[in-house]
N, C-alpha and C. Protein backbone atom coordinates (compact mmCIF):
# COMPACT_ATOMS: atom_id res chain seq x y z
N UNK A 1 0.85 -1.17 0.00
CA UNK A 1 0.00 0.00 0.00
C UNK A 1 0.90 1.24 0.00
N UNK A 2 0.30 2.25 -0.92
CA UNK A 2 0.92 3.37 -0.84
C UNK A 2 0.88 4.35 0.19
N UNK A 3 1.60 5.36 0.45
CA UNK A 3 1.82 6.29 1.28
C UNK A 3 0.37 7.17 0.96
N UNK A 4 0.19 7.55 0.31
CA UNK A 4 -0.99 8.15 -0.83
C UNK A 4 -2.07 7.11 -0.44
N UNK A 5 -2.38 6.06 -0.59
CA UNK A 5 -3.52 5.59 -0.16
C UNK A 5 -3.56 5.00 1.27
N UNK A 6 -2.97 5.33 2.24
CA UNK A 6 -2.86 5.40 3.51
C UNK A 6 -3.31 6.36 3.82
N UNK A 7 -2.80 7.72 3.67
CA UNK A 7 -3.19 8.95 3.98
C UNK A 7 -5.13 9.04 3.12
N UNK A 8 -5.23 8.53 2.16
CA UNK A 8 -7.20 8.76 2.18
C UNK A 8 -7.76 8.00 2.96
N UNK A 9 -7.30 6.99 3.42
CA UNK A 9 -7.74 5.34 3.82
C UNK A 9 -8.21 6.01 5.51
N UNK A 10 -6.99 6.88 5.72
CA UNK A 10 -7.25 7.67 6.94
C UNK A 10 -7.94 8.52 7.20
N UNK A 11 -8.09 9.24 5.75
CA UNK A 11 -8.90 10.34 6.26
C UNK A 11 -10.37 10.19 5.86
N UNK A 12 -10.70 8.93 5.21
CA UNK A 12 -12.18 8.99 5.40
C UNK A 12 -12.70 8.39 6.54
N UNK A 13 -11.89 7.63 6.99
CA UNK A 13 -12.07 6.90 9.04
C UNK A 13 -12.26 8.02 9.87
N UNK A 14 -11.51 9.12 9.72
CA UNK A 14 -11.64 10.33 10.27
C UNK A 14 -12.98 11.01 10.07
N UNK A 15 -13.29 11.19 8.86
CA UNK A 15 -14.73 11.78 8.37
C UNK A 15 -15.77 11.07 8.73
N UNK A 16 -15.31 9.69 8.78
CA UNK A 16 -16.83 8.87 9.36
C UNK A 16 -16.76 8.78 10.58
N UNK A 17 -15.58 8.86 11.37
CA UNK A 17 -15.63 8.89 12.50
C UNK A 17 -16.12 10.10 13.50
N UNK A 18 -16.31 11.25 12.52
CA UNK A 18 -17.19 12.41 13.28
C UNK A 18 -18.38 12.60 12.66
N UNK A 19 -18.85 12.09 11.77
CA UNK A 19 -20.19 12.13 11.45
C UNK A 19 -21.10 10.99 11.73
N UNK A 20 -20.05 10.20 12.51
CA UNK A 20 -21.47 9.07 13.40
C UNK A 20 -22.16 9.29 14.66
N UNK A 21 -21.40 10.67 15.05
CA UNK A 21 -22.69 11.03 16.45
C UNK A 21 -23.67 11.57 16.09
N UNK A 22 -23.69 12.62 14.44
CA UNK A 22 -24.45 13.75 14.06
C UNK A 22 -25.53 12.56 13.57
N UNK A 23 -25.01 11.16 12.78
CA UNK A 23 -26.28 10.39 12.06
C UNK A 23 -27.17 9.66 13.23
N UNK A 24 -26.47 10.04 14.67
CA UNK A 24 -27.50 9.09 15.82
C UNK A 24 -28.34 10.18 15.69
N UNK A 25 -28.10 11.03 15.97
CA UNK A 25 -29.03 12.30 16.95
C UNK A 25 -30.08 12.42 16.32
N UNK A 26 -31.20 12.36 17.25
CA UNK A 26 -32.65 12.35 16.34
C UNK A 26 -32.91 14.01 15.79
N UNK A 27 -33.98 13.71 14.98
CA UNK A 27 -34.12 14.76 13.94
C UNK A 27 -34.78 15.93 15.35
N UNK A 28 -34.60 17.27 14.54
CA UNK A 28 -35.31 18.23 15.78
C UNK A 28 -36.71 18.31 16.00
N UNK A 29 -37.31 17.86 15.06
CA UNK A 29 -39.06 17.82 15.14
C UNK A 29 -39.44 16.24 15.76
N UNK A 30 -38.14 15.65 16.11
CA UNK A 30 -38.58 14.23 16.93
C UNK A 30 -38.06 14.35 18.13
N UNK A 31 -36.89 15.89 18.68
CA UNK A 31 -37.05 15.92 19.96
C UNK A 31 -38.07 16.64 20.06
N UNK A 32 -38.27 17.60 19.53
CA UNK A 32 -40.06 18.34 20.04
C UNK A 32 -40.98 17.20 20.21
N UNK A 33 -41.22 16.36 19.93
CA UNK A 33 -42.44 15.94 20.12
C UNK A 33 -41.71 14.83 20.67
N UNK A 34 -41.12 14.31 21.19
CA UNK A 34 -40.62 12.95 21.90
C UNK A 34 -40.04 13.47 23.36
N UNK A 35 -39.25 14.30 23.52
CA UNK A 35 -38.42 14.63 24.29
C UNK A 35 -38.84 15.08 26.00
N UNK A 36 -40.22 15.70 25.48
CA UNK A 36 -40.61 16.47 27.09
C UNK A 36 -41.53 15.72 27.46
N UNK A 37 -41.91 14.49 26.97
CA UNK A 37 -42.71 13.47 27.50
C UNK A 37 -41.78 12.48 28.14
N UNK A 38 -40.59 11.92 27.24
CA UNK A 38 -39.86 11.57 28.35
C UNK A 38 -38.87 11.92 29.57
N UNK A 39 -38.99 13.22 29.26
CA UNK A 39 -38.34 14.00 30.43
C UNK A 39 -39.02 13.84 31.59
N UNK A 40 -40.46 14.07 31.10
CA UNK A 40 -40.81 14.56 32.61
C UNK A 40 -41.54 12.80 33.14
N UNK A 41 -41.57 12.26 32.26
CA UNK A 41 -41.26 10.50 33.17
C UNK A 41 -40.24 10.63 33.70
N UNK A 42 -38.92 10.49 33.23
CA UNK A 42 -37.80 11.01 34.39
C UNK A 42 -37.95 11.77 35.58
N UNK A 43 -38.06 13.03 35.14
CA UNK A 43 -38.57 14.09 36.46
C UNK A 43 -39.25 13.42 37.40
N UNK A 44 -40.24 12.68 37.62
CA UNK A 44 -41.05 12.48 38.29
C UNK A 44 -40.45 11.65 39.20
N UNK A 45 -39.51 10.67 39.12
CA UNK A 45 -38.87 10.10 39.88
C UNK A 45 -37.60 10.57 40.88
N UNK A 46 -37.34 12.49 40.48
CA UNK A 46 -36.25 12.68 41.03
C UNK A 46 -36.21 13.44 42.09
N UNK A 47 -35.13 14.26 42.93
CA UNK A 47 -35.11 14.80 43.63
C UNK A 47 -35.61 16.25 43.58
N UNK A 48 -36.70 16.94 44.46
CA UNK A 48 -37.24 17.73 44.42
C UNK A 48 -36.83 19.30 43.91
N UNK A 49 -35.09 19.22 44.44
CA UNK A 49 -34.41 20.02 43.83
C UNK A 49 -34.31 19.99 42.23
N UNK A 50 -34.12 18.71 41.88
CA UNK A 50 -33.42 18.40 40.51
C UNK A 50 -34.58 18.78 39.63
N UNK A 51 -35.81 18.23 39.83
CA UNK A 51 -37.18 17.86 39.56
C UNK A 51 -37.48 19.67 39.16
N UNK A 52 -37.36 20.26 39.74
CA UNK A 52 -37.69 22.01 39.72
C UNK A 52 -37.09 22.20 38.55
N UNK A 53 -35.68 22.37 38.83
CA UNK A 53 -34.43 22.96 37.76
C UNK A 53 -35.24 22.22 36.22
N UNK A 54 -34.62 20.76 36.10
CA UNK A 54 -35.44 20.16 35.13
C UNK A 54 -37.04 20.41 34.43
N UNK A 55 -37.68 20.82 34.98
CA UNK A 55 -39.20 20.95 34.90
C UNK A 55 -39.09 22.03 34.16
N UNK A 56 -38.49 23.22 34.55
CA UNK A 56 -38.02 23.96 33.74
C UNK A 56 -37.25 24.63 32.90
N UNK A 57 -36.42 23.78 32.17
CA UNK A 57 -35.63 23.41 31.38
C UNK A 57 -36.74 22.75 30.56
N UNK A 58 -37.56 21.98 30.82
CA UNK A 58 -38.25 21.32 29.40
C UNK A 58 -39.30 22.14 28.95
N UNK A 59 -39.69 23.30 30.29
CA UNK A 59 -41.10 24.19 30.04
C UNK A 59 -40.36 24.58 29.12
N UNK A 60 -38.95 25.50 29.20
CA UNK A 60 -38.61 26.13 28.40
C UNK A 60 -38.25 25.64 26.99
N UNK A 61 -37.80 24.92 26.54
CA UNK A 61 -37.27 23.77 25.28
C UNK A 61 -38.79 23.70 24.68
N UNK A 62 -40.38 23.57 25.20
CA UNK A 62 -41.13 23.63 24.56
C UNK A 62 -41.42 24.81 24.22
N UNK A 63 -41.76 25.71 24.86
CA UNK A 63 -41.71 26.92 24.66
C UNK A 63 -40.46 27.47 23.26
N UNK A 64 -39.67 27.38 22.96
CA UNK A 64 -38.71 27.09 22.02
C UNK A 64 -39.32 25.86 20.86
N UNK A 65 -39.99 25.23 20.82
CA UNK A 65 -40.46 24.37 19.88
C UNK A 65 -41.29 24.97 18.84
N UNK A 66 -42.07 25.38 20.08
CA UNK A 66 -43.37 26.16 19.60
C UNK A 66 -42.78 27.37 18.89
N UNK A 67 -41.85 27.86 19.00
CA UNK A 67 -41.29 29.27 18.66
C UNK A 67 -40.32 28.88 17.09
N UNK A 68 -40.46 27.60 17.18
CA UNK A 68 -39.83 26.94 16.05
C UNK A 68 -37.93 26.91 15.90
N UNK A 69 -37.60 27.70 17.43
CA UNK A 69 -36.37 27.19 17.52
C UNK A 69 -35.82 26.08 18.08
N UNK A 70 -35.99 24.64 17.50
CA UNK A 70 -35.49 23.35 17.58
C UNK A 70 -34.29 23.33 18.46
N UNK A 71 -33.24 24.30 17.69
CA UNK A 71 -31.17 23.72 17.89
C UNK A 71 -31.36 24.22 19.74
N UNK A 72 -32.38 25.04 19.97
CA UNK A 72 -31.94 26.15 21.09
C UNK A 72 -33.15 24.84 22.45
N UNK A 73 -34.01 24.07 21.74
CA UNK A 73 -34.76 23.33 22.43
C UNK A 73 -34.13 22.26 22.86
N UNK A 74 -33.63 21.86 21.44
CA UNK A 74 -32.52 20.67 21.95
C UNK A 74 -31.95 20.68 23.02
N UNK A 75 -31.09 22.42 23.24
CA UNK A 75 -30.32 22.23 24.16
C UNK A 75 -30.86 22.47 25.49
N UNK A 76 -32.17 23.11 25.19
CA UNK A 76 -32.81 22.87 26.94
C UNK A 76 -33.47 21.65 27.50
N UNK A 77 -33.71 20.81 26.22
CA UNK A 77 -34.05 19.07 26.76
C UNK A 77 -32.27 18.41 27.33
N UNK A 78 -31.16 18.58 26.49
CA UNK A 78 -30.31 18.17 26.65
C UNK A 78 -29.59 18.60 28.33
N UNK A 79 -30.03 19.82 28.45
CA UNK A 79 -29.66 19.88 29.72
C UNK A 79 -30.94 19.46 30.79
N UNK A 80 -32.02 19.32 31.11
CA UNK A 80 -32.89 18.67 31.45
C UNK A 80 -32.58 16.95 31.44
N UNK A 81 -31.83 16.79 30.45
CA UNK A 81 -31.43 15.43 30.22
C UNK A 81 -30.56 14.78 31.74
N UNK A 82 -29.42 15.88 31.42
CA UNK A 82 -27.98 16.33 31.96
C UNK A 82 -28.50 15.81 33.60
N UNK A 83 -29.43 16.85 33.87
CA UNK A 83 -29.74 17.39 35.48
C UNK A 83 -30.58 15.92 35.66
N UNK A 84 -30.83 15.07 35.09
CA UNK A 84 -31.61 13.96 35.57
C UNK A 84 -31.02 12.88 35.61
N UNK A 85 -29.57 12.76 34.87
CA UNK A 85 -28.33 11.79 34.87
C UNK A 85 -28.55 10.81 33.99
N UNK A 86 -28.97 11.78 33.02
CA UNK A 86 -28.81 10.47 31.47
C UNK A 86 -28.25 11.31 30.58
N UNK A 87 -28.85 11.53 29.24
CA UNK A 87 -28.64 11.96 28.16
C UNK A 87 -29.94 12.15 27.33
N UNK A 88 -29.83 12.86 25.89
CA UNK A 88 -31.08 13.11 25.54
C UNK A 88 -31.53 11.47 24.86
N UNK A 89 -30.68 11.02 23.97
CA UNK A 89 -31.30 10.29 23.20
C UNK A 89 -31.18 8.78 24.20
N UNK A 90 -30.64 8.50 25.14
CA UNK A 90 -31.03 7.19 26.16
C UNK A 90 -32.77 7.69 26.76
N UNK A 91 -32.81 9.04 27.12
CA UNK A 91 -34.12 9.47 27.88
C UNK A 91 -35.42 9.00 26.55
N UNK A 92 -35.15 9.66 25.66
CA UNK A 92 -35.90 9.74 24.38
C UNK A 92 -36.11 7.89 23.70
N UNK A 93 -34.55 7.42 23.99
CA UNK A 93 -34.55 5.73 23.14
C UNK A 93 -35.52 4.97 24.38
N UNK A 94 -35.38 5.84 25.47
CA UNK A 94 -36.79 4.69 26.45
C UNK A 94 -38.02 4.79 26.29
N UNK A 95 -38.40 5.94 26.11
CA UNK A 95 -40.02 6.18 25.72
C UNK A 95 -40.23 5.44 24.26
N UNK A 96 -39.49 6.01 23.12
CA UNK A 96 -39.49 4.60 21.95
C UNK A 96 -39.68 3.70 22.70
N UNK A 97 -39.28 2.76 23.22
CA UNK A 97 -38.79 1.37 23.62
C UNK A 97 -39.97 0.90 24.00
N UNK A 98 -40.95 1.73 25.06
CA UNK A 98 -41.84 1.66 25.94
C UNK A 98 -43.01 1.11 24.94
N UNK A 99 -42.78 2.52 24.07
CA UNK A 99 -44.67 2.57 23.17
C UNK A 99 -44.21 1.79 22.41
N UNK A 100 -43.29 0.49 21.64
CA UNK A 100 -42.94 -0.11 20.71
C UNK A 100 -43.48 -1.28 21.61
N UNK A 101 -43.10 -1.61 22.80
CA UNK A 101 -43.80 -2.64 23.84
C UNK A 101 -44.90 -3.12 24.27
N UNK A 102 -45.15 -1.79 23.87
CA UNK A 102 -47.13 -1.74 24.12
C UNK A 102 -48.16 -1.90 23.06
């Protein structure tokens, strides 16, 4: 193998290797409508402190849905996520999981 085809061989491992978190992440009109339903199943189980902070973090992220800013909702489910000790798309892949069960 060439020096030359080492160096592409590498750099498309590189390119796929940062565009496989962007192809998990669900689309933004599937955290709006997925996301603050399973949040606040989470919430409900947590600490009264956490449960507050969180609660509103997702009021707000809908509020942002509705306003049609998605990237800025994301990131108030994602931190709602954060404060409940998961992530968005484990919080979001359980509610899937749930209604696919049922």
């Amino acid at each position: 193998m060439r020096i030359t085809d080492l160096a592409i061989a590498a750099a498309a491992v590189a390119v796929s290797l940062t565009a496989a978190p962007a192809l998990a992440s669900p689309s933004p009109s599937e955290v709006c409508a997925v996301a603050p339903g399973a949040l606040r199943t989470l919430a409900a189980t947590a600490d009264a402190s956490v449960q507050r902070k969180a609660l509103r973090d997702i009021a707000l992220g809908e509020q942002l849905c509705e306003a049609r800013n998605r990237p800025e909702a994301a990131r108030k489910f994602r931190a709602a996520a954060t404060l409940l000790g998961t992530d968005l798309q484990t919080a979001m892949a359980g509610v899937a999981k749930t209604a696919a069960v049922q």
